[in-house]
PDB file of N, CA and C in Angstrom:
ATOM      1  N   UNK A   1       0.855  -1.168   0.000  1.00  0.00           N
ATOM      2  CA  UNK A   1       0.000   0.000   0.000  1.00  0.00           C
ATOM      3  C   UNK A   1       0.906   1.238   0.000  1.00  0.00           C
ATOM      4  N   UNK A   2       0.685   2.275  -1.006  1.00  0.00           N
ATOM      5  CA  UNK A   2       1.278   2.819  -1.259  1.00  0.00           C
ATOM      6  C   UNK A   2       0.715   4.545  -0.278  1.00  0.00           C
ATOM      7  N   UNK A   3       1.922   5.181   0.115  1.00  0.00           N
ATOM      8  CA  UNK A   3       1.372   6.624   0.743  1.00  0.00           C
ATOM      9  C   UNK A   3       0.157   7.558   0.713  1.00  0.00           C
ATOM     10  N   UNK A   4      -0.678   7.144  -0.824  1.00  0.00           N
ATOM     11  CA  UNK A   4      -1.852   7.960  -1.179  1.00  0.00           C
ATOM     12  C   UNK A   4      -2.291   7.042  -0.727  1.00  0.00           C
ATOM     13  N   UNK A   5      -2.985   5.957  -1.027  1.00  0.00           N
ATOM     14  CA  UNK A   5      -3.629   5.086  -0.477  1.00  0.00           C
ATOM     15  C   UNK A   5      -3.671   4.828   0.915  1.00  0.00           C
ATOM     16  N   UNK A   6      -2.626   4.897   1.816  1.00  0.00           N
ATOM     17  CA  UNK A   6      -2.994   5.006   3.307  1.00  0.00           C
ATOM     18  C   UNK A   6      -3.580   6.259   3.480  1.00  0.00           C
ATOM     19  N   UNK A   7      -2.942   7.310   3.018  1.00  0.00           N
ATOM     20  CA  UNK A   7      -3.707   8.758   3.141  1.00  0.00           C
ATOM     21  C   UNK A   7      -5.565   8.765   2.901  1.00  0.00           C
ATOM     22  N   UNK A   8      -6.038   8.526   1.553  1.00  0.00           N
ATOM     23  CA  UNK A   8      -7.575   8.295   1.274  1.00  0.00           C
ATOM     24  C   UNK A   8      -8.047   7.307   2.373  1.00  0.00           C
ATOM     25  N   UNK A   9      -7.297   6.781   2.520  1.00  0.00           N
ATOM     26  CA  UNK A   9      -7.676   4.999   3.435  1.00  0.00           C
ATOM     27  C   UNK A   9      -8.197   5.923   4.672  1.00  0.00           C
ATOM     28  N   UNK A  10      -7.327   6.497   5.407  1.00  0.00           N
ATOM     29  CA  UNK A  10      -7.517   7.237   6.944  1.00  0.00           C
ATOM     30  C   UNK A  10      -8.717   8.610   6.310  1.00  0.00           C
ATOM     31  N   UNK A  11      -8.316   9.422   5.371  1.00  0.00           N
ATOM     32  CA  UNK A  11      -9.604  10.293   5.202  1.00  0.00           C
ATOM     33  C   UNK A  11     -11.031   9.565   5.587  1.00  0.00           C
ATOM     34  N   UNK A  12     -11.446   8.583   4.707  1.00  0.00           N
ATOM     35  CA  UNK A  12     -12.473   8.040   4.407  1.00  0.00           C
ATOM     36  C   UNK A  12     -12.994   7.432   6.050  1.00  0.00           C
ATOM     37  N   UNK A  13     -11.993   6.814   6.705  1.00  0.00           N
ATOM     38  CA  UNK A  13     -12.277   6.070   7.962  1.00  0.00           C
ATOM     39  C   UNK A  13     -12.619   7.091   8.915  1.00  0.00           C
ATOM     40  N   UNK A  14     -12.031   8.309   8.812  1.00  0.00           N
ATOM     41  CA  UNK A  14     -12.406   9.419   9.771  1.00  0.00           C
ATOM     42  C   UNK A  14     -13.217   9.770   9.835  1.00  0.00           C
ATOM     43  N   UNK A  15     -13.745   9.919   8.198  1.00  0.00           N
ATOM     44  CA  UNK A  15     -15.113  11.256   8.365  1.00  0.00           C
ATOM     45  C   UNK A  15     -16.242  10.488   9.027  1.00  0.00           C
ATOM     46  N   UNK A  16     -16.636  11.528   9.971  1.00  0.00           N
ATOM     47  CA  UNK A  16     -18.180  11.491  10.361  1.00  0.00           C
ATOM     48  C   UNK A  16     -19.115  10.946   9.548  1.00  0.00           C
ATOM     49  N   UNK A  17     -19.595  11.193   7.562  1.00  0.00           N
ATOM     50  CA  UNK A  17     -20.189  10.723   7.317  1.00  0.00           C
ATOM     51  C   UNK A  17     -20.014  10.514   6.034  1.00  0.00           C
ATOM     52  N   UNK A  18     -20.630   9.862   5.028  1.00  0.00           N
ATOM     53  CA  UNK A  18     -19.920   9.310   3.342  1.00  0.00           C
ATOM     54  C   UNK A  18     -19.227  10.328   2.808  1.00  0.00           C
ATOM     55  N   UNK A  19     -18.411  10.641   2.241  1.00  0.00           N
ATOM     56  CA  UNK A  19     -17.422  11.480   1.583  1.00  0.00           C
ATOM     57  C   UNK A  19     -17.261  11.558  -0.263  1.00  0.00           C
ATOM     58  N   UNK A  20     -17.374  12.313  -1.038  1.00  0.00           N
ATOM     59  CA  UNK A  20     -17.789  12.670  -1.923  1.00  0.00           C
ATOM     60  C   UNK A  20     -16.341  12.707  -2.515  1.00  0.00           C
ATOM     61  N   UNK A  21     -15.952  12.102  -4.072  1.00  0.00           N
ATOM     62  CA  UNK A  21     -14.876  12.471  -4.426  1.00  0.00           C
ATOM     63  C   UNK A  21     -14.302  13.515  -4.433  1.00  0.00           C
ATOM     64  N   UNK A  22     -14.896  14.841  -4.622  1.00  0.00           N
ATOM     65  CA  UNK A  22     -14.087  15.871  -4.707  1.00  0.00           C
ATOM     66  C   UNK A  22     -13.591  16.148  -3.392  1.00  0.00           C
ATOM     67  N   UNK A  23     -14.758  16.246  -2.283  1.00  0.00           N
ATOM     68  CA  UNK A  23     -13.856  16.011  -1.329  1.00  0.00           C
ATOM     69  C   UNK A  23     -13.211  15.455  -0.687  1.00  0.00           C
ATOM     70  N   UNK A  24     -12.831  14.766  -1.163  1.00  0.00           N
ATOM     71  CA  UNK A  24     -11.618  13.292  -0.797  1.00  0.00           C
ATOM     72  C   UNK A  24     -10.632  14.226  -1.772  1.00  0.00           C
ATOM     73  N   UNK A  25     -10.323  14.746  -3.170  1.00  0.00           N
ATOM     74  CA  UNK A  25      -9.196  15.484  -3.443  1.00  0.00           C
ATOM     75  C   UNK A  25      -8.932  16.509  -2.846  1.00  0.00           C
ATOM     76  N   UNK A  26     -10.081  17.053  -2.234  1.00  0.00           N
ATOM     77  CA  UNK A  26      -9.119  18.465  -1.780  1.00  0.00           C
ATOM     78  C   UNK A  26      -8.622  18.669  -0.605  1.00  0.00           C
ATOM     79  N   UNK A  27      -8.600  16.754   0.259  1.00  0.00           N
ATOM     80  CA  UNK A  27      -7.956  16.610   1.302  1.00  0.00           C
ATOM     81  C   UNK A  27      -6.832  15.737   1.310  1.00  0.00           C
ATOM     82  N   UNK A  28      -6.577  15.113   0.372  1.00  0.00           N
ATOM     83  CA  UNK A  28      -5.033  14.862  -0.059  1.00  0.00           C
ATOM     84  C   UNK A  28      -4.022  16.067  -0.116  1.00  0.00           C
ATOM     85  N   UNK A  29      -2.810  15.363   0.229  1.00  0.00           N
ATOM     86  CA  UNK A  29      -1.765  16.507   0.388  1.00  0.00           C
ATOM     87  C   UNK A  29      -1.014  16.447  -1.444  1.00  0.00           C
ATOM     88  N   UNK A  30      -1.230  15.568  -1.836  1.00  0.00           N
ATOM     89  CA  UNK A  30      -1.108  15.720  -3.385  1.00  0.00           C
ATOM     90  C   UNK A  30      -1.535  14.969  -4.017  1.00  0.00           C
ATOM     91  N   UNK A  31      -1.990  15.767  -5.741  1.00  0.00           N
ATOM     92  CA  UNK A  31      -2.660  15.027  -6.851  1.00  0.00           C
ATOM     93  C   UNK A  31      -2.557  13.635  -6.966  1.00  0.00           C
ATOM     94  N   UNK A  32      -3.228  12.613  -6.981  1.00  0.00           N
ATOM     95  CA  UNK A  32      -3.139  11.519  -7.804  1.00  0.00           C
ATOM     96  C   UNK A  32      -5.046  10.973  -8.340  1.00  0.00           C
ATOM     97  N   UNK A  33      -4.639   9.874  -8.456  1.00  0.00           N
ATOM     98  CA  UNK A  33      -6.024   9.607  -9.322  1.00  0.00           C
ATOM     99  C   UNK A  33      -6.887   8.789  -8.006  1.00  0.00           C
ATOM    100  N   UNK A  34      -7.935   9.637  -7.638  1.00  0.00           N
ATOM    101  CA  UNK A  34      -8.533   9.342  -5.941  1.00  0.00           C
ATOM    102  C   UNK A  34      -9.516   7.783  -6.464  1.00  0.00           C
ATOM    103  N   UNK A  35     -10.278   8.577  -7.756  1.00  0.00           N
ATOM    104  CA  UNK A  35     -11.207   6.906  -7.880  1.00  0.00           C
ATOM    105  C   UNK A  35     -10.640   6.223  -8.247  1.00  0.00           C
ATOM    106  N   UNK A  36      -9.170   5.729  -8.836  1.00  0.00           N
ATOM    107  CA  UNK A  36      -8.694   4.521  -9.033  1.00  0.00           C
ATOM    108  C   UNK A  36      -8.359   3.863  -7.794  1.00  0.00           C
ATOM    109  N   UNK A  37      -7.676   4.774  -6.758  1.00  0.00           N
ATOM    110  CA  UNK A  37      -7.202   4.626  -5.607  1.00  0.00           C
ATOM    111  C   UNK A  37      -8.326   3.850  -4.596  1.00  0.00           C
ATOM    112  N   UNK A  38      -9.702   4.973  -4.449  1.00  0.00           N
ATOM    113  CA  UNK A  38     -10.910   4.040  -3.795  1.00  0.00           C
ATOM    114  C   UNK A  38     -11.074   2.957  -4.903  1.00  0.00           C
ATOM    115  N   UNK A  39     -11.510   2.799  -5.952  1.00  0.00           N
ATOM    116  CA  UNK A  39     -11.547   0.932  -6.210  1.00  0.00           C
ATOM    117  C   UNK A  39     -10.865   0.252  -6.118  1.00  0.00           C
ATOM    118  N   UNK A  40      -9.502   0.230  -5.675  1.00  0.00           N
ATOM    119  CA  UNK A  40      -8.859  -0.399  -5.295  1.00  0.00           C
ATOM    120  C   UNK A  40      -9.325  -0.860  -4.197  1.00  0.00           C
ATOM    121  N   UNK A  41      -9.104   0.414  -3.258  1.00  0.00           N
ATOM    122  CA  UNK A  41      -9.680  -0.221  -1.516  1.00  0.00           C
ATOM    123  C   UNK A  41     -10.583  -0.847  -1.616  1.00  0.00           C
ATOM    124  N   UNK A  42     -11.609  -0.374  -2.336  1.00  0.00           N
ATOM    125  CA  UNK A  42     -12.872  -1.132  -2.647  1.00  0.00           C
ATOM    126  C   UNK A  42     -12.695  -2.792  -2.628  1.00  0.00           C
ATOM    127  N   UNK A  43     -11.945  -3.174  -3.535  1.00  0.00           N
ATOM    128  CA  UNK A  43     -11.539  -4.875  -4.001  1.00  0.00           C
ATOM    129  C   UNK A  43     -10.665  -5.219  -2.694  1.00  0.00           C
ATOM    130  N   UNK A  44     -10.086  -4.526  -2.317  1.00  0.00           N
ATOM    131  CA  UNK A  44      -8.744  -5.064  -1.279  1.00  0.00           C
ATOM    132  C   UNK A  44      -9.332  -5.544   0.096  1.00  0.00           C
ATOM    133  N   UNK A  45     -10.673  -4.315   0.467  1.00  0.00           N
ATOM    134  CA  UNK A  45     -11.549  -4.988   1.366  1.00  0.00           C
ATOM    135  C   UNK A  45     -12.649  -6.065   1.318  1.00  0.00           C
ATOM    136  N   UNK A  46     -12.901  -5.937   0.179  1.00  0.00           N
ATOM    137  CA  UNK A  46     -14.635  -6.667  -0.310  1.00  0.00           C
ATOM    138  C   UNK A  46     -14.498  -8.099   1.017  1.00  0.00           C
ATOM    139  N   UNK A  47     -13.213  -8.665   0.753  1.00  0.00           N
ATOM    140  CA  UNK A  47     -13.221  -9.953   1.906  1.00  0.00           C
ATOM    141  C   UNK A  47     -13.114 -10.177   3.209  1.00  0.00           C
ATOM    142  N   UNK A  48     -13.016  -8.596   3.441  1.00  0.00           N
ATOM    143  CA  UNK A  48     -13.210  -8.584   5.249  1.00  0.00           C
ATOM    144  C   UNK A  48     -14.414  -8.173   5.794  1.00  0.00           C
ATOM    145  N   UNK A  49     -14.497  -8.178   6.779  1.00  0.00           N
ATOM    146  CA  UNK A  49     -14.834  -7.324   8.068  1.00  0.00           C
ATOM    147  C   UNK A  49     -16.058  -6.010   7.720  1.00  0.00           C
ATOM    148  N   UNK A  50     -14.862  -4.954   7.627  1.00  0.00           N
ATOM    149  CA  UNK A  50     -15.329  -4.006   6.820  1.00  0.00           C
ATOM    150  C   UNK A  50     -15.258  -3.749   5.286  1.00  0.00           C
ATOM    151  N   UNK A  51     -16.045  -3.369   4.674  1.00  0.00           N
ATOM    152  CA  UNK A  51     -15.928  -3.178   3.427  1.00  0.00           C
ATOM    153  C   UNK A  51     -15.816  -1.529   3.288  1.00  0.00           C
ATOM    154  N   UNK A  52     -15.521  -1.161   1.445  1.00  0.00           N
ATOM    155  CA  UNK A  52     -15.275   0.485   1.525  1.00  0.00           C
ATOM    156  C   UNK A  52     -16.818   0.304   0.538  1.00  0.00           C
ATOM    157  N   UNK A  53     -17.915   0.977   0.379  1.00  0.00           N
ATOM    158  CA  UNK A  53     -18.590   1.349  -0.453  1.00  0.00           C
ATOM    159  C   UNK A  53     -18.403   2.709  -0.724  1.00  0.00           C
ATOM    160  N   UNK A  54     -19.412   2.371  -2.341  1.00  0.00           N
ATOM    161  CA  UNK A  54     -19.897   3.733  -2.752  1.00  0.00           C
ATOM    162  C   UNK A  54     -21.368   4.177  -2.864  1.00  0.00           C
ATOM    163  N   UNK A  55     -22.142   4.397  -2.292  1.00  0.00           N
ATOM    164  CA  UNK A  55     -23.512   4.967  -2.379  1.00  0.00           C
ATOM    165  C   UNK A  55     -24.106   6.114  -2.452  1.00  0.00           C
ATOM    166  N   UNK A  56     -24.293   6.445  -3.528  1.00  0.00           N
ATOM    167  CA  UNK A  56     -25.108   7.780  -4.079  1.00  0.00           C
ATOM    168  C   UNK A  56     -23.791   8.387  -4.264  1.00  0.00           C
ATOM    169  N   UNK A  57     -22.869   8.348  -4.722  1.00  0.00           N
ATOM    170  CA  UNK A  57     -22.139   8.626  -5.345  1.00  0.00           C
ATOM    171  C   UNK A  57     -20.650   9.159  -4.317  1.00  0.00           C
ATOM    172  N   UNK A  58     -21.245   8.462  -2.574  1.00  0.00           N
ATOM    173  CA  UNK A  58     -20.112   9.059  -1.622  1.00  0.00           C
ATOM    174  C   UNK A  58     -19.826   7.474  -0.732  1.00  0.00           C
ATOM    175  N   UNK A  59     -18.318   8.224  -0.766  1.00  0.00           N
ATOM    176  CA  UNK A  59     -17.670   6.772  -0.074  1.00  0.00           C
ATOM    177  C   UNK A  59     -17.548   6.373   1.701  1.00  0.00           C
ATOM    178  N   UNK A  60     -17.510   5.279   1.745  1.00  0.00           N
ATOM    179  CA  UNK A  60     -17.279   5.244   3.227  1.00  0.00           C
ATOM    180  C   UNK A  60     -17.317   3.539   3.656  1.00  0.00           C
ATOM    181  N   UNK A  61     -16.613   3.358   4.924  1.00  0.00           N
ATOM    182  CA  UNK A  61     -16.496   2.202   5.248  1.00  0.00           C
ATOM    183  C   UNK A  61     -17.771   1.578   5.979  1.00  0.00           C
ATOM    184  N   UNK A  62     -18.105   0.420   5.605  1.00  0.00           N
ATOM    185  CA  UNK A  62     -19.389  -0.122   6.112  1.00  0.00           C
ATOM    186  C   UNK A  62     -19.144  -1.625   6.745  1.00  0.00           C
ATOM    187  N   UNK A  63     -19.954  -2.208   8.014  1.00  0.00           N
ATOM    188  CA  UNK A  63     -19.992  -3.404   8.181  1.00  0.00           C
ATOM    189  C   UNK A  63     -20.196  -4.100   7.443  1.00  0.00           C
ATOM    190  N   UNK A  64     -19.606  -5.711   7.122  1.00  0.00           N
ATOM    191  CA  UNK A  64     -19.910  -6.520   5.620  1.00  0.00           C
ATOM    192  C   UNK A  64     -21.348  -6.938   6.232  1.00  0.00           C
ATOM    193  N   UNK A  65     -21.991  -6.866   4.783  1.00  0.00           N
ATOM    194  CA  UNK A  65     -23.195  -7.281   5.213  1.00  0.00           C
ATOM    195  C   UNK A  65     -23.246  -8.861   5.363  1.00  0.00           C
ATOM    196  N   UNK A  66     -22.559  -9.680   5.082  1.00  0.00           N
ATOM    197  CA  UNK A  66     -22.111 -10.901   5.729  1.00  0.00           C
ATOM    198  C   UNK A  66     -22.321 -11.178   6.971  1.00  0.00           C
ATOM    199  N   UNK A  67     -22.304 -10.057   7.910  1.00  0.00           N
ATOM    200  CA  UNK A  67     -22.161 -10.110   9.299  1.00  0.00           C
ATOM    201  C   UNK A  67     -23.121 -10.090   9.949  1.00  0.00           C
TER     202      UNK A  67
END
């Protein structure tokens, strides 16, 4: 896991409530490509615990509904 990716990783886990791409860029400390970055997390979690969704078009970590 690369530095942006822990960075979005901790944004997303923090916020209070789903988080919207743009603002997920304008809280990185530098440019890269944020939605390749969340589908990634997206796939990297799908098999745990928590998962990362996207709903209505904002991201955030959710209990697997497995659980």
């Amino acid at each position: 896991m690369n530095l942006y990716e822990k960075e979005i990783e901790g944004i997303v886990f923090a916020a209070a409530e789903p988080l919207d791409l743009e603002t997920i860029e304008e809280k990185i400390s530098k440019k890269t490509d944020v939605l390749k970055t969340l589908n990634k997390l997206k796939s990297e979690y799908s098999d745990r615990g928590i998962n990362l969704v996207c709903i209505s078009k904002k991201w955030s970590f959710r209990t697997s509904p497995n659980l």
